[in-house]
Protein backbone atom coordinates (compact mmCIF):
# COMPACT_ATOMS: atom_id res chain seq x y z
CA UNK A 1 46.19 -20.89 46.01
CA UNK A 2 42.89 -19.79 47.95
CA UNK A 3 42.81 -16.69 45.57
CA UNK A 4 42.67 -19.42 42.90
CA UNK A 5 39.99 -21.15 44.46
CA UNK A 6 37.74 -17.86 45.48
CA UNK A 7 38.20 -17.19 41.26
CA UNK A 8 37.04 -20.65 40.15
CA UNK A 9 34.15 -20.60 42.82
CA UNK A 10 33.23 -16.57 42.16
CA UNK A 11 32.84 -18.25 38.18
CA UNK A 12 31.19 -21.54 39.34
CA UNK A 13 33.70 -23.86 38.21
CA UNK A 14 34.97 -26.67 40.39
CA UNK A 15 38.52 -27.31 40.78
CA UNK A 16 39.18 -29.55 38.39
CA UNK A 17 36.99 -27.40 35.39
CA UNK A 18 39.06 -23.98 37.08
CA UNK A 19 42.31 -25.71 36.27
CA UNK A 20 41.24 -26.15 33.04
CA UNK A 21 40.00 -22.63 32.66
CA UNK A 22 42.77 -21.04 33.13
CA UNK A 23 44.67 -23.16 30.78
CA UNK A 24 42.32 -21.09 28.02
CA UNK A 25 43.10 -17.99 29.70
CA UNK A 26 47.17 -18.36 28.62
CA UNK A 27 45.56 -16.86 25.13
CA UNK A 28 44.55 -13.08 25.85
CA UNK A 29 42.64 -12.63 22.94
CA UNK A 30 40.57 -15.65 23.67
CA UNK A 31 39.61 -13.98 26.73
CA UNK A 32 38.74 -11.03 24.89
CA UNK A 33 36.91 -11.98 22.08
CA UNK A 34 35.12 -15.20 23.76
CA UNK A 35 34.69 -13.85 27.71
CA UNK A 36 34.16 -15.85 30.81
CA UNK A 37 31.13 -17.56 30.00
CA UNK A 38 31.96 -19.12 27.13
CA UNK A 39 35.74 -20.02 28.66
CA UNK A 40 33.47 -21.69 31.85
CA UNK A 41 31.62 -23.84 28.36
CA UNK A 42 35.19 -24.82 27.22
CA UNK A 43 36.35 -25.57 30.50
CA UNK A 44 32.94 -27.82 31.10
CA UNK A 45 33.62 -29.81 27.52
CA UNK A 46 37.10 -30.18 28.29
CA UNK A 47 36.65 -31.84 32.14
CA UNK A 48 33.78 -34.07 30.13
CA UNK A 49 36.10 -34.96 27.40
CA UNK A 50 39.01 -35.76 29.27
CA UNK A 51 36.92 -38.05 31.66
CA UNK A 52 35.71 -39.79 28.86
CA UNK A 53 39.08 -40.24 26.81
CA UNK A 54 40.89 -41.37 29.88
CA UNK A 55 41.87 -44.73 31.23
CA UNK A 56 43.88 -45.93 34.61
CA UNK A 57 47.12 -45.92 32.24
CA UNK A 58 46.00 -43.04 29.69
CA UNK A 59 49.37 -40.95 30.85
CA UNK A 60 51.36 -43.58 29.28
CA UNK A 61 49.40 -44.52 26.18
CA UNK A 62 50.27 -41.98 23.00
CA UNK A 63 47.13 -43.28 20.83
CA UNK A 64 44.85 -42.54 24.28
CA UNK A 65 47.09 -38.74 24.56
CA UNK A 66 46.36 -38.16 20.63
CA UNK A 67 42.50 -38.48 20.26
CA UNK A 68 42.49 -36.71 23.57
CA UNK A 69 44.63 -33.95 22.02
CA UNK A 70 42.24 -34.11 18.59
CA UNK A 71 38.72 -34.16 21.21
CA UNK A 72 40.46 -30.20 22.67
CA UNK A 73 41.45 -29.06 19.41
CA UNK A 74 37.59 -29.93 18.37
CA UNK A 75 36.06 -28.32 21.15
CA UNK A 76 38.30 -24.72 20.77
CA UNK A 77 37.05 -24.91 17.03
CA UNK A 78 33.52 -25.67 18.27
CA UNK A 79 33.72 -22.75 20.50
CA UNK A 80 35.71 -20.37 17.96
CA UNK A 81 38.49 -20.04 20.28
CA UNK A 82 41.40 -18.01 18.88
CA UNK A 83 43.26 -20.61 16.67
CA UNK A 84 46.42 -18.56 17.22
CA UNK A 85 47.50 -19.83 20.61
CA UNK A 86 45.60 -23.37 20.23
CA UNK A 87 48.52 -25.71 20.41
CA UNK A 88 50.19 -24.23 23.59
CA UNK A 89 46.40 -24.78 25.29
CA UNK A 90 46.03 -27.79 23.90
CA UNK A 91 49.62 -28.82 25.59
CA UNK A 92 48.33 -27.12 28.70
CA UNK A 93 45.18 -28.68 28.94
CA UNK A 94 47.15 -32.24 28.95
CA UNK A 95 49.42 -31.41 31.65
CA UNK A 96 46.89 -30.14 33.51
CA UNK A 97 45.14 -33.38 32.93
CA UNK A 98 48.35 -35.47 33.71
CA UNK A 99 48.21 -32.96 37.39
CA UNK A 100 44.28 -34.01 37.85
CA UNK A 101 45.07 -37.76 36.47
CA UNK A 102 43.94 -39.25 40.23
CA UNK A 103 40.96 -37.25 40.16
CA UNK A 104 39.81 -37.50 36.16
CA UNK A 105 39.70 -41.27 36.18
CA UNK A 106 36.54 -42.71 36.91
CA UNK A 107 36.92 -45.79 39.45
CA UNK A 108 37.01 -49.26 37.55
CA UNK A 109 34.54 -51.77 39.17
C-alpha cells in the first residue's frame, strides 16, 4: 500500500487519479505505446468525469453507470488508448469508482 502511494506521488497523481491510473495500466500495450504522461492525462479526465457524472445514489442508477461508462470509453478514444483492452478498463475504472464513491461525490448543500 505505501509502495502504491510513493508511485502515485513519484507521478504526481493524488490518490484518487493513482487508482485510476493503474486501472489503464491493466493494458500493457497502452503503457507502451501511450507512456506515463499521457496515462497521468487519462487518469486526470477520468477523476473529472466521474465527479461530474456522479450523484449521492449514482452506484445504484444504470442510466447514471451508462453515460459514465460512454464519458471513459470517449476519453480512451480521445487519448488513442489501445482499443484492445478498453472494455475490461472501462469495467475497472467503475469499480474503482464504486471503491472511491465517498470520496468522488461532491457534498450536496
Amino acid at each position: 500500500m505505501k509502495e502504491a502511494d510513493r508511485r502515485g506521488e513519484q507521478l504526481g497523481l493524488d490518490y484518487r487519479e493513482y487508482a485510476f491510473y493503474t486501472a489503464l495500466e491493466v493494458n500493457n500495450s497502452a503503457v507502451a505505446i501511450l507512456g506515463d504522461e499521457i496515462l497521468k492525462h487519462i487518469a486526470k479526465e477520468l477523476l473529472s468525469a466521474v465527479r461530474n457524472s456522479t450523484t449521492i445514489d449514482w452506484t445504484i442508477k444504470e442510466s447514471v453507470q451508462a453515460t459514465l461508462r460512454r464519458n471513459i470509453r470517449r476519453i480512451l478514444r480521445k487519448f488513442g488508448y489501445p482499443p484492445d483492452l478498453q472494455e475490461k478498463v472501462v469495467d475497472t475504472v467503475i469499480t474503482q469508482a464504486k471503491m472511491l464513491a465517498e470520496d468522488l461525490v461532491e457534498n450536496e448543500v
